[in-house]
PDB file of N, CA and C in Angstrom:
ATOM      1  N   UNK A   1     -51.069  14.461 121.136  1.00  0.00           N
ATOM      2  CA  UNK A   1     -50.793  13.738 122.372  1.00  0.00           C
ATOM      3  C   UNK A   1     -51.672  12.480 122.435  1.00  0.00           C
ATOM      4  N   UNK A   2     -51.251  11.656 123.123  1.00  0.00           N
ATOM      5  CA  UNK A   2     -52.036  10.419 123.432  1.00  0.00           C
ATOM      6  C   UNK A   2     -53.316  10.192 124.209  1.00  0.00           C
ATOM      7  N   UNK A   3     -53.122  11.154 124.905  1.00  0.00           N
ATOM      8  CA  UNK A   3     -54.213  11.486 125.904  1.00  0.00           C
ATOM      9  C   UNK A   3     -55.501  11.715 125.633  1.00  0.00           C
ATOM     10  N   UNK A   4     -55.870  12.263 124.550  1.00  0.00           N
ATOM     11  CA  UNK A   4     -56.704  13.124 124.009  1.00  0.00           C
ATOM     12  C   UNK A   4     -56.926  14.333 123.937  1.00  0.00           C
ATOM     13  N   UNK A   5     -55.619  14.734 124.678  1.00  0.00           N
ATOM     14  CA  UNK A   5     -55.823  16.353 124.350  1.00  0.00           C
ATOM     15  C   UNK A   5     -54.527  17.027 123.553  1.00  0.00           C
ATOM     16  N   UNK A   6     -54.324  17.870 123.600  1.00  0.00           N
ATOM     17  CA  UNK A   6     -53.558  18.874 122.355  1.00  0.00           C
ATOM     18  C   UNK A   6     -52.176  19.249 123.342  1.00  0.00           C
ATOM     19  N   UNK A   7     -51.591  19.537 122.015  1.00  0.00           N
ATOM     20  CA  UNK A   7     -50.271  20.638 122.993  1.00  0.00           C
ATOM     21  C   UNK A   7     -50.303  21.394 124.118  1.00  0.00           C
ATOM     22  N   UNK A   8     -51.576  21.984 124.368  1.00  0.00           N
ATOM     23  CA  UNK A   8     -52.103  22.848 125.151  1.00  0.00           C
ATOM     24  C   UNK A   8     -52.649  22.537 126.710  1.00  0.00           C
ATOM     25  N   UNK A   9     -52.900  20.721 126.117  1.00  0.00           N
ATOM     26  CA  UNK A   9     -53.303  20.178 127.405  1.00  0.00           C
ATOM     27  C   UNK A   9     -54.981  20.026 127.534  1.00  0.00           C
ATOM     28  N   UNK A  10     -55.513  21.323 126.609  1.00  0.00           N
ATOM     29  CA  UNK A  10     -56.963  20.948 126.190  1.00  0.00           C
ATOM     30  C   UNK A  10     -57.398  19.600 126.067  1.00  0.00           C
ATOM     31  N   UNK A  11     -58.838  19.304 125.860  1.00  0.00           N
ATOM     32  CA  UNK A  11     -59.361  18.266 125.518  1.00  0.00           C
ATOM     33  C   UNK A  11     -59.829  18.046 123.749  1.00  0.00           C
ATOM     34  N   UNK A  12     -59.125  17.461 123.201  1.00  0.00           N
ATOM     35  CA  UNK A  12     -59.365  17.422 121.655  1.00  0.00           C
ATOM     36  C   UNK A  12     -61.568  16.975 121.637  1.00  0.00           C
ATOM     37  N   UNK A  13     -61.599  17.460 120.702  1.00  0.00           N
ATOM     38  CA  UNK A  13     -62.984  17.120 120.318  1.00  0.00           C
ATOM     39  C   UNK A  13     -63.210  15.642 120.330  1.00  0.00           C
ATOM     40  N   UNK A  14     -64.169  15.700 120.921  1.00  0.00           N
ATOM     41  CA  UNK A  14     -64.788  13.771 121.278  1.00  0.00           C
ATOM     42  C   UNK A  14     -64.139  13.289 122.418  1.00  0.00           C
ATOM     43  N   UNK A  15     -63.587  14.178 123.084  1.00  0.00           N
ATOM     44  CA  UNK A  15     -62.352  13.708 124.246  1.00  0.00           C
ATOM     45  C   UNK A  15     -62.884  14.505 125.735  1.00  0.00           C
ATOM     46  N   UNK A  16     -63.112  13.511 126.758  1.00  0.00           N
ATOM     47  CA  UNK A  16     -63.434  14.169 127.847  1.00  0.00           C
ATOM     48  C   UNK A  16     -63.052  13.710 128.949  1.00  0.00           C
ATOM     49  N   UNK A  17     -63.157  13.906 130.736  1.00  0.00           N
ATOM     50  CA  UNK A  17     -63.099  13.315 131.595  1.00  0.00           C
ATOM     51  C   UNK A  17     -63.985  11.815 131.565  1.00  0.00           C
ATOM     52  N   UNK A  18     -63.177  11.261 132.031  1.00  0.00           N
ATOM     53  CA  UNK A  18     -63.926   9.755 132.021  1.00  0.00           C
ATOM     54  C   UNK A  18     -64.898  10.099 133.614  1.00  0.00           C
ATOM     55  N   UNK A  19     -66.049   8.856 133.572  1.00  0.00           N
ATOM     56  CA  UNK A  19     -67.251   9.298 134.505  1.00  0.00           C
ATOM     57  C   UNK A  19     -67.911   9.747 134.396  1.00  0.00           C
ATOM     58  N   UNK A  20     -69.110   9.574 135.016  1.00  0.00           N
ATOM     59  CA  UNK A  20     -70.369  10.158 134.696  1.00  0.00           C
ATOM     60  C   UNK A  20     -70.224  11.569 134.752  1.00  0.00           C
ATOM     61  N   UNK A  21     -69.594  12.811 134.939  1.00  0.00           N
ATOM     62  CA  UNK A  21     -69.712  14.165 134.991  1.00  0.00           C
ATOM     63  C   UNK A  21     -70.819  14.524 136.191  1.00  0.00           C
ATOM     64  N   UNK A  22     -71.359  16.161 135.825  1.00  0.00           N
ATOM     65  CA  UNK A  22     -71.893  16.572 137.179  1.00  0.00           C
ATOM     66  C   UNK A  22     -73.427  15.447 136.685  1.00  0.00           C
ATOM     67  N   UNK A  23     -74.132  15.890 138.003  1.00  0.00           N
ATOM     68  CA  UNK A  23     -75.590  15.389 137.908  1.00  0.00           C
ATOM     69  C   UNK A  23     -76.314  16.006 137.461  1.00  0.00           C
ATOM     70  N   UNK A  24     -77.087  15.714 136.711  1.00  0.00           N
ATOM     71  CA  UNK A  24     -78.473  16.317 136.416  1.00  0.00           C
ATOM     72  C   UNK A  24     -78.698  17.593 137.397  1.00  0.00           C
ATOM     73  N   UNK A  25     -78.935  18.851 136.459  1.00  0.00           N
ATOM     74  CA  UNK A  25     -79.709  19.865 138.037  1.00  0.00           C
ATOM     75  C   UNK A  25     -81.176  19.342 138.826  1.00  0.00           C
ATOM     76  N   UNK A  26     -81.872  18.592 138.019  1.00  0.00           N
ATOM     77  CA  UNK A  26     -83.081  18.412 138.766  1.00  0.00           C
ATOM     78  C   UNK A  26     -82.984  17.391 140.297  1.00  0.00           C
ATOM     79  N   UNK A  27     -81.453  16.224 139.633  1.00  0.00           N
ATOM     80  CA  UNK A  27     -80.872  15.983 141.138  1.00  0.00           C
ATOM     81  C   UNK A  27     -80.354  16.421 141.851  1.00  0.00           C
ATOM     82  N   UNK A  28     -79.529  17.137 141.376  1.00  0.00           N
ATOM     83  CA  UNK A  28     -79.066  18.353 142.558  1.00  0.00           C
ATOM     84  C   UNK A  28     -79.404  19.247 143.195  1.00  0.00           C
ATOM     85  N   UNK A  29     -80.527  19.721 142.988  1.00  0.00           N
ATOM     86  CA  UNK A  29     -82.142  20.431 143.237  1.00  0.00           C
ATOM     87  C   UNK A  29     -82.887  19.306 144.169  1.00  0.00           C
ATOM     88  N   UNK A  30     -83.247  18.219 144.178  1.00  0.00           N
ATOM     89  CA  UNK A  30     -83.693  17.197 144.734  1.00  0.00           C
ATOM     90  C   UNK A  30     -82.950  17.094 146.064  1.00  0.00           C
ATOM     91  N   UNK A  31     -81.691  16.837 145.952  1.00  0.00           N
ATOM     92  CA  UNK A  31     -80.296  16.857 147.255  1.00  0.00           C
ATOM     93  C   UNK A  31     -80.323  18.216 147.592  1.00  0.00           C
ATOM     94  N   UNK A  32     -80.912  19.481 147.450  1.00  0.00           N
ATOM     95  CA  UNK A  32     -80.725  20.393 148.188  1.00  0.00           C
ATOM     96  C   UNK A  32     -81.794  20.656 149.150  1.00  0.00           C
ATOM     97  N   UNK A  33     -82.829  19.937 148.618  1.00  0.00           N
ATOM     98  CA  UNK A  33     -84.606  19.762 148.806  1.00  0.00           C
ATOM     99  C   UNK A  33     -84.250  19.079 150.013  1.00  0.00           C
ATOM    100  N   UNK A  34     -84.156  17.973 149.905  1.00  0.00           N
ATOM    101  CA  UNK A  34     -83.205  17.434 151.060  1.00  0.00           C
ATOM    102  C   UNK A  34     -83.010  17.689 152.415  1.00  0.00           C
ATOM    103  N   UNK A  35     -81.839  18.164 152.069  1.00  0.00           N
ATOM    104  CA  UNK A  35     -80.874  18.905 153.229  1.00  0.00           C
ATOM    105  C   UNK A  35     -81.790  19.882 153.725  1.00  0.00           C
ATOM    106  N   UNK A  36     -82.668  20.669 152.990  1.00  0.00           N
ATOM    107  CA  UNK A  36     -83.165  21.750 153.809  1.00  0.00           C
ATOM    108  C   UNK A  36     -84.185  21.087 154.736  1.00  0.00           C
ATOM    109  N   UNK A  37     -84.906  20.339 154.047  1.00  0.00           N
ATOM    110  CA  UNK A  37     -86.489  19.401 154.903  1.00  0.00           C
ATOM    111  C   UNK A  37     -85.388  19.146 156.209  1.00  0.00           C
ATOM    112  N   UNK A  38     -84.483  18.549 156.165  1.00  0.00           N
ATOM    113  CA  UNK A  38     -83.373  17.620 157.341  1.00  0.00           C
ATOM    114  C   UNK A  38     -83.063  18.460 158.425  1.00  0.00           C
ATOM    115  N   UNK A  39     -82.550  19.529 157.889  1.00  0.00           N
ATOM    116  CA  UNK A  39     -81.349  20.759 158.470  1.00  0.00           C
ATOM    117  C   UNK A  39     -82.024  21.962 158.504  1.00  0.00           C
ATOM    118  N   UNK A  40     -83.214  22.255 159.763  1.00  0.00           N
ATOM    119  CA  UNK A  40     -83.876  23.706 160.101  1.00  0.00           C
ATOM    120  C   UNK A  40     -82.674  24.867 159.954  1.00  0.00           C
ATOM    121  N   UNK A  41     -82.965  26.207 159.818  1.00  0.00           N
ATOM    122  CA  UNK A  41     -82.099  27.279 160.036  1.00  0.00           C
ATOM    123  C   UNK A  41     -81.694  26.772 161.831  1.00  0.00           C
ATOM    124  N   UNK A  42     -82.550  26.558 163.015  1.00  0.00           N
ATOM    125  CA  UNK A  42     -82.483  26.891 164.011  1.00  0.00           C
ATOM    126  C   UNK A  42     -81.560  25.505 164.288  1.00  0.00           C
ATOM    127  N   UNK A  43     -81.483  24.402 163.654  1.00  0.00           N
ATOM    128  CA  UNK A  43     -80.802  23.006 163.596  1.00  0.00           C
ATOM    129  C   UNK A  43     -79.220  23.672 163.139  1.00  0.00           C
ATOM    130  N   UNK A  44     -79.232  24.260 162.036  1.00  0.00           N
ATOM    131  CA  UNK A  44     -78.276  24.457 162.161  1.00  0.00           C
ATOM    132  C   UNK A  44     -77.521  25.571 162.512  1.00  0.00           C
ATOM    133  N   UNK A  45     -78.163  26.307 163.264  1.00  0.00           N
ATOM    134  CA  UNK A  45     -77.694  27.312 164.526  1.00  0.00           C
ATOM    135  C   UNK A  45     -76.624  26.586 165.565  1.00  0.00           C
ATOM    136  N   UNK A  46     -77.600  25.778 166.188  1.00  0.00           N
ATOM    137  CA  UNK A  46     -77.570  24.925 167.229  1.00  0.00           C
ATOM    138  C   UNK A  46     -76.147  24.401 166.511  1.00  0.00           C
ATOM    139  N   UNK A  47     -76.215  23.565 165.893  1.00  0.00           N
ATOM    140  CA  UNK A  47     -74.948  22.635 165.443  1.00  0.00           C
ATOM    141  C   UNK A  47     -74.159  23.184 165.050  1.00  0.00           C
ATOM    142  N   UNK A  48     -73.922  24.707 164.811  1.00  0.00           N
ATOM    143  CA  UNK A  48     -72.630  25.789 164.552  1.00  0.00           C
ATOM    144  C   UNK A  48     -72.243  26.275 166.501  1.00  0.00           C
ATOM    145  N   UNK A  49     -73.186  26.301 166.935  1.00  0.00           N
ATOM    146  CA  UNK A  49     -72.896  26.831 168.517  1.00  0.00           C
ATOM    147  C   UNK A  49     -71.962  25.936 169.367  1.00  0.00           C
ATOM    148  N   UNK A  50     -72.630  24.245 168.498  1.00  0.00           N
ATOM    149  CA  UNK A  50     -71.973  23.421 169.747  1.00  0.00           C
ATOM    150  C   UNK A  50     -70.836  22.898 169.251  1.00  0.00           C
ATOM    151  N   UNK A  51     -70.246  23.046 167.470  1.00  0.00           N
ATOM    152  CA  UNK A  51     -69.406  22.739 166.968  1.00  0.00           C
ATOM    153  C   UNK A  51     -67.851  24.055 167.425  1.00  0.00           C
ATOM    154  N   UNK A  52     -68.896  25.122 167.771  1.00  0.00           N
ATOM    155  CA  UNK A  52     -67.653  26.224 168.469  1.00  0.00           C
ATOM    156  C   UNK A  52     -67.109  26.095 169.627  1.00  0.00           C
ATOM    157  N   UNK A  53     -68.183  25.803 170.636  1.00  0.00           N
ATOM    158  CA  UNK A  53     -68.031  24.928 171.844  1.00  0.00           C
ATOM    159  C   UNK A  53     -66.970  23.776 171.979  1.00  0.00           C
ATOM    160  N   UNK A  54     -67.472  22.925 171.230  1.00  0.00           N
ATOM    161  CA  UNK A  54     -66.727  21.617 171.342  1.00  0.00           C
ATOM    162  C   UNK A  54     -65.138  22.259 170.962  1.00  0.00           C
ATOM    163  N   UNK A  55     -64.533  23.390 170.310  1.00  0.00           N
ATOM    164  CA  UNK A  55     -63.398  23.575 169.454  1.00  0.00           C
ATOM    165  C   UNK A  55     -63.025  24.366 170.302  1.00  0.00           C
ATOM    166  N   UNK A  56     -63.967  24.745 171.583  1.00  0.00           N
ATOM    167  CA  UNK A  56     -62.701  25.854 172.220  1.00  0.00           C
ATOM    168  C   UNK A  56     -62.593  24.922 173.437  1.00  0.00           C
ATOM    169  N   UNK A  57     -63.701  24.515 174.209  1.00  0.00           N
ATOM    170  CA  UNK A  57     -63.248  23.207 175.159  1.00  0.00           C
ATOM    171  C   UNK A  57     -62.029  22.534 175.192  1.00  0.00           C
ATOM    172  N   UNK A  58     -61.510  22.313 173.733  1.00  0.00           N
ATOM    173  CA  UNK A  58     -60.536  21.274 173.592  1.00  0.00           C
ATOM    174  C   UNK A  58     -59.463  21.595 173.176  1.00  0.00           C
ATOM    175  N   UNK A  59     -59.724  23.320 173.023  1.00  0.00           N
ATOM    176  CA  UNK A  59     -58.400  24.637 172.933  1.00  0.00           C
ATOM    177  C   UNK A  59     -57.755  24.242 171.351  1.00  0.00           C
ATOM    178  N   UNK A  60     -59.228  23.870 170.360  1.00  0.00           N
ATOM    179  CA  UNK A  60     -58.302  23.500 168.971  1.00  0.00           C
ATOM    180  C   UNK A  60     -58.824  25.046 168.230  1.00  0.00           C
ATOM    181  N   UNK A  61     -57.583  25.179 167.775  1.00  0.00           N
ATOM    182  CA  UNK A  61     -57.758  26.638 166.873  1.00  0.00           C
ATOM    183  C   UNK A  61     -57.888  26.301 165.839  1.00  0.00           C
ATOM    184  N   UNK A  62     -57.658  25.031 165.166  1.00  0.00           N
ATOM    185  CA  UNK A  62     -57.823  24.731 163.726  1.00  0.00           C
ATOM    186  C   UNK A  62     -59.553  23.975 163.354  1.00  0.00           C
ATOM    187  N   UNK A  63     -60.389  23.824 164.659  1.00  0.00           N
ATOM    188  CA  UNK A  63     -61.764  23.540 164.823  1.00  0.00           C
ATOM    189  C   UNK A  63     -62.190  24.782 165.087  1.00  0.00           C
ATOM    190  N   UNK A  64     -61.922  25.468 165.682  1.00  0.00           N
ATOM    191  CA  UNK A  64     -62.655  27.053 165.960  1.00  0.00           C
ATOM    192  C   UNK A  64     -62.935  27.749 164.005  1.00  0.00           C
ATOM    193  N   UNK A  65     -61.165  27.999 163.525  1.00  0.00           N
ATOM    194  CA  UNK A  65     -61.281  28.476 162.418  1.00  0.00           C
ATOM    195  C   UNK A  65     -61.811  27.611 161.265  1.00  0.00           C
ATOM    196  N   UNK A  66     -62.325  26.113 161.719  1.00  0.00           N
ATOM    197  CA  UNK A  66     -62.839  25.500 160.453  1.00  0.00           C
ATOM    198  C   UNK A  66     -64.501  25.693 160.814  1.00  0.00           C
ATOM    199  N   UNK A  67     -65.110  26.748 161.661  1.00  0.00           N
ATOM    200  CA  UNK A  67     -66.568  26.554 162.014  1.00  0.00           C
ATOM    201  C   UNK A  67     -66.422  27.870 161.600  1.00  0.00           C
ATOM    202  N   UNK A  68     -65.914  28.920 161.516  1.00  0.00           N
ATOM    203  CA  UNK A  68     -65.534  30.303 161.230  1.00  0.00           C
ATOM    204  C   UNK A  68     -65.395  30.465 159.855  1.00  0.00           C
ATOM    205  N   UNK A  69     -64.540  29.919 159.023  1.00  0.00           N
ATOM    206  CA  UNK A  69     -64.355  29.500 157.463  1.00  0.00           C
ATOM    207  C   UNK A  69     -66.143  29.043 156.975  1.00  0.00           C
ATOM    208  N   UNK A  70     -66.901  28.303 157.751  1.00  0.00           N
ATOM    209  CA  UNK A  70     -68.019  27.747 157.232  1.00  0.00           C
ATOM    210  C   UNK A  70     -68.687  28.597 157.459  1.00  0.00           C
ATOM    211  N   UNK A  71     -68.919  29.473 158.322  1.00  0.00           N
ATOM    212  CA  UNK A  71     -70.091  30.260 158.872  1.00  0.00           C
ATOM    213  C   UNK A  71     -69.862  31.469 158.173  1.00  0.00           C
ATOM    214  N   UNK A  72     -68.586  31.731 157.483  1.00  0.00           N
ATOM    215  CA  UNK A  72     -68.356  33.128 156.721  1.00  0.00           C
ATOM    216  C   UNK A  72     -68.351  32.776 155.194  1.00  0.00           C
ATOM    217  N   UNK A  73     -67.579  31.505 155.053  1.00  0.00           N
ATOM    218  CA  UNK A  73     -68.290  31.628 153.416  1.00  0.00           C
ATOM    219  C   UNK A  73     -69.865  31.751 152.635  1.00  0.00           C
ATOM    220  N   UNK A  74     -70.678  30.711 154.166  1.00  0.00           N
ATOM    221  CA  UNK A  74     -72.190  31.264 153.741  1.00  0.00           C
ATOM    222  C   UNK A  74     -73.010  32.199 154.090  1.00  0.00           C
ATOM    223  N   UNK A  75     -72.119  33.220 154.654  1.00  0.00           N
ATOM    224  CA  UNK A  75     -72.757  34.759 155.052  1.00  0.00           C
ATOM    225  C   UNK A  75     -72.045  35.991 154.050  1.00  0.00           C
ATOM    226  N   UNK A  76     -70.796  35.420 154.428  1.00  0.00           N
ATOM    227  CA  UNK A  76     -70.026  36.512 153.676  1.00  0.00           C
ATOM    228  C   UNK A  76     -69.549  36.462 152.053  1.00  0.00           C
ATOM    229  N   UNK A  77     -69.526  34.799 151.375  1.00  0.00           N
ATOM    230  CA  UNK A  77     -68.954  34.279 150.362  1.00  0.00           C
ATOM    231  C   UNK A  77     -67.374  34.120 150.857  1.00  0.00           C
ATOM    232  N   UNK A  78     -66.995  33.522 149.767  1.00  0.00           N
ATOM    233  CA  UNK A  78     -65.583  33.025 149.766  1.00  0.00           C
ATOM    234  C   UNK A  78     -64.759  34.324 149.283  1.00  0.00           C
ATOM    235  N   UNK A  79     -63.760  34.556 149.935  1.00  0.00           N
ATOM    236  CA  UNK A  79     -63.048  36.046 149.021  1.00  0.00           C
ATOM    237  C   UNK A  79     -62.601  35.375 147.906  1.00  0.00           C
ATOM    238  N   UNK A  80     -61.907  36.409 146.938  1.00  0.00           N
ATOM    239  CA  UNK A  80     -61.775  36.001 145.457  1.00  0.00           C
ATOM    240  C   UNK A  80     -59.976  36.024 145.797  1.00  0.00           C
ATOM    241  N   UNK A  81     -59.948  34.682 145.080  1.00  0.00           N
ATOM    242  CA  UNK A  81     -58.664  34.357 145.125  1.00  0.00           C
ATOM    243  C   UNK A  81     -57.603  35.618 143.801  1.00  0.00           C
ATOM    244  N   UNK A  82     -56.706  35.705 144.560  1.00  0.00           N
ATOM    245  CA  UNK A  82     -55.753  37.227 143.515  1.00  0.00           C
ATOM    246  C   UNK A  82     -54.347  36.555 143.357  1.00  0.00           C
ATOM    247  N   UNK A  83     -53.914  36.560 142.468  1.00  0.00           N
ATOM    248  CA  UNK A  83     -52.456  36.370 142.285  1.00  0.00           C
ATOM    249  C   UNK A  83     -51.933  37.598 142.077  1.00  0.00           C
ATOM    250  N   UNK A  84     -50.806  37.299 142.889  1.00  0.00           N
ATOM    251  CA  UNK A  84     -50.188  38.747 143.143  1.00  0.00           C
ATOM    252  C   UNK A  84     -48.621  38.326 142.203  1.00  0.00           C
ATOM    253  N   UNK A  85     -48.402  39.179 141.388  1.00  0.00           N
ATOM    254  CA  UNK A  85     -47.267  38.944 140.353  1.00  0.00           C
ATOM    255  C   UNK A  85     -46.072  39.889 141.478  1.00  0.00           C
ATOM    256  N   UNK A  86     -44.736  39.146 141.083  1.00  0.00           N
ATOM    257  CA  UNK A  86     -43.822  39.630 141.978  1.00  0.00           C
ATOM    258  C   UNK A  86     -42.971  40.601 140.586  1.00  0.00           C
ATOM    259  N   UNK A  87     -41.951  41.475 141.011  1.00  0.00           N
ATOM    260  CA  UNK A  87     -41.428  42.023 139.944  1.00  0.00           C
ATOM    261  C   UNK A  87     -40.590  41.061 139.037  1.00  0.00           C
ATOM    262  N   UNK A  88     -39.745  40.327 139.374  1.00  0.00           N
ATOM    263  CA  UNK A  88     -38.751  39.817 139.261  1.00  0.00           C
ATOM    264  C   UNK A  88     -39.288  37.828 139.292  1.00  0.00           C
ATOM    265  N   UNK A  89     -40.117  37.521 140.111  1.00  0.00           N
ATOM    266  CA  UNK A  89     -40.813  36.382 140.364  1.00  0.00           C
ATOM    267  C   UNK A  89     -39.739  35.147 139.466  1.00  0.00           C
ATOM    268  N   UNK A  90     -40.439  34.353 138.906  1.00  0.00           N
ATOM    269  CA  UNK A  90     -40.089  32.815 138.442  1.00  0.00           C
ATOM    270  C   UNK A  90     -38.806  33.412 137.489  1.00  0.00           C
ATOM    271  N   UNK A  91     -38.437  34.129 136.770  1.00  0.00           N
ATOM    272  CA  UNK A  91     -37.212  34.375 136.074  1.00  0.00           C
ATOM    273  C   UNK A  91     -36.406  35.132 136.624  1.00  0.00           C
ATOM    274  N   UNK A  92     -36.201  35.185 137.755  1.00  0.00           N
ATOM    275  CA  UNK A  92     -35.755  35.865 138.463  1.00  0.00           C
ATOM    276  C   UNK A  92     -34.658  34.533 138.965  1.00  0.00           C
ATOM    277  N   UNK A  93     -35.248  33.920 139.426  1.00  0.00           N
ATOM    278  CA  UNK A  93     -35.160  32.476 140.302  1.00  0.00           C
ATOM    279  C   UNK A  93     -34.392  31.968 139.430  1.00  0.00           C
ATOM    280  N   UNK A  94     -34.623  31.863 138.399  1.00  0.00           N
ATOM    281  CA  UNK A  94     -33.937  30.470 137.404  1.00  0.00           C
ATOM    282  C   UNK A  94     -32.595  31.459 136.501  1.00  0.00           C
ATOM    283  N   UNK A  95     -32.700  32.255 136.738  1.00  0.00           N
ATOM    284  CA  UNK A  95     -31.417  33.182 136.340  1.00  0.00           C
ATOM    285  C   UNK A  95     -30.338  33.016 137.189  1.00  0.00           C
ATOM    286  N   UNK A  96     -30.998  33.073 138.432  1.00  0.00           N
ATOM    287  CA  UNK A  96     -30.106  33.054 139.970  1.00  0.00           C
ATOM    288  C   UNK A  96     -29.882  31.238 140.274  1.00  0.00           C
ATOM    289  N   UNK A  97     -30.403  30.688 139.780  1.00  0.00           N
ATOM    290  CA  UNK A  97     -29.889  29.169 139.905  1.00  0.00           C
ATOM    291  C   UNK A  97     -28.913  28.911 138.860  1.00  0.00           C
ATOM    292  N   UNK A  98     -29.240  29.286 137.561  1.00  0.00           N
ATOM    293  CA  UNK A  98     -28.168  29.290 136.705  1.00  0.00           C
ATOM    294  C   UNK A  98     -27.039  29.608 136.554  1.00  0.00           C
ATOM    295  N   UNK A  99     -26.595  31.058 137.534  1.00  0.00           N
ATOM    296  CA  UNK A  99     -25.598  31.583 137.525  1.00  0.00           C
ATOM    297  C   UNK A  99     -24.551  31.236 138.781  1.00  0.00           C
ATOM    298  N   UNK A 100     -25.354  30.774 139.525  1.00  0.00           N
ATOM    299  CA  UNK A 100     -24.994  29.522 140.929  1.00  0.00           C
ATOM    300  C   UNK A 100     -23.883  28.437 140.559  1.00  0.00           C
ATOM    301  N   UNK A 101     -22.498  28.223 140.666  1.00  0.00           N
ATOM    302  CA  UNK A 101     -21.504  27.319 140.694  1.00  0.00           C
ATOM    303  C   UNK A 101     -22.457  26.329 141.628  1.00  0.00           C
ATOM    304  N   UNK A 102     -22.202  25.047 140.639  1.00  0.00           N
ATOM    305  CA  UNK A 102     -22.375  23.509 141.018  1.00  0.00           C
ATOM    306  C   UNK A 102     -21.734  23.226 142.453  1.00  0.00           C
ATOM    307  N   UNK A 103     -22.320  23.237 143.448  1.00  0.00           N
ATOM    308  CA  UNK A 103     -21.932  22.309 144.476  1.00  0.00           C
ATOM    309  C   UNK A 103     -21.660  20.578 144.513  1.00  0.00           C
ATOM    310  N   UNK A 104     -20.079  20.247 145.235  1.00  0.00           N
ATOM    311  CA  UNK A 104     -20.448  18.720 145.870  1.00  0.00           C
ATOM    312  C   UNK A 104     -20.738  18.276 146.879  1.00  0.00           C
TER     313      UNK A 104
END
């Protein structure tokens, strides 16, 4: 392929995302250093309380569940995403389109 990568879509050897890539850990360690000096536990208590506040005041359910999503992925983690296989799924579909008379 032209791209630099293979049939597969891989990245051929010597071939990568263009851009600088991630950062250094010692900067990203530095930016977490950061945020914590900035952002007390009790700072950001406060700014989860009034961000729930502000989302029910204004009767938004999609601000309530985006302070709910934040406050549970860093208590609870993120659940693990599952693909659920159907019996019949994607060839199922394209059997049943195939066998479908052409509409005009």
């Amino acid at each position: 392929m032209s791209n630099g990568r293979d049939e597969a879509g891989r990245f051929l050897p010597g071939h990568s995302l263009p851009g600088p890539g991630r950062p250094p850990k010692a900067q990203e360690l530095a930016v977490l250093d950061a945020i914590k000096a900035t952002f007390t536990p009790e700072m950001v208590q406060d700014y989860l309380k009034r961000a729930m506040q502000l989302a029910e005041e204004q009767k938004s359910a999609r601000g309530m569940v985006a302070v709910l999503e934040f406050a549970a992925g860093y208590t609870l983690g993120k659940p693990i995403a599952r693909v659920e296989q159907q019996p019949h799924g994607l060839a199922a579909i394209v059997e049943m389109l195939r066998d479908k008379p052409e509409q005009d």
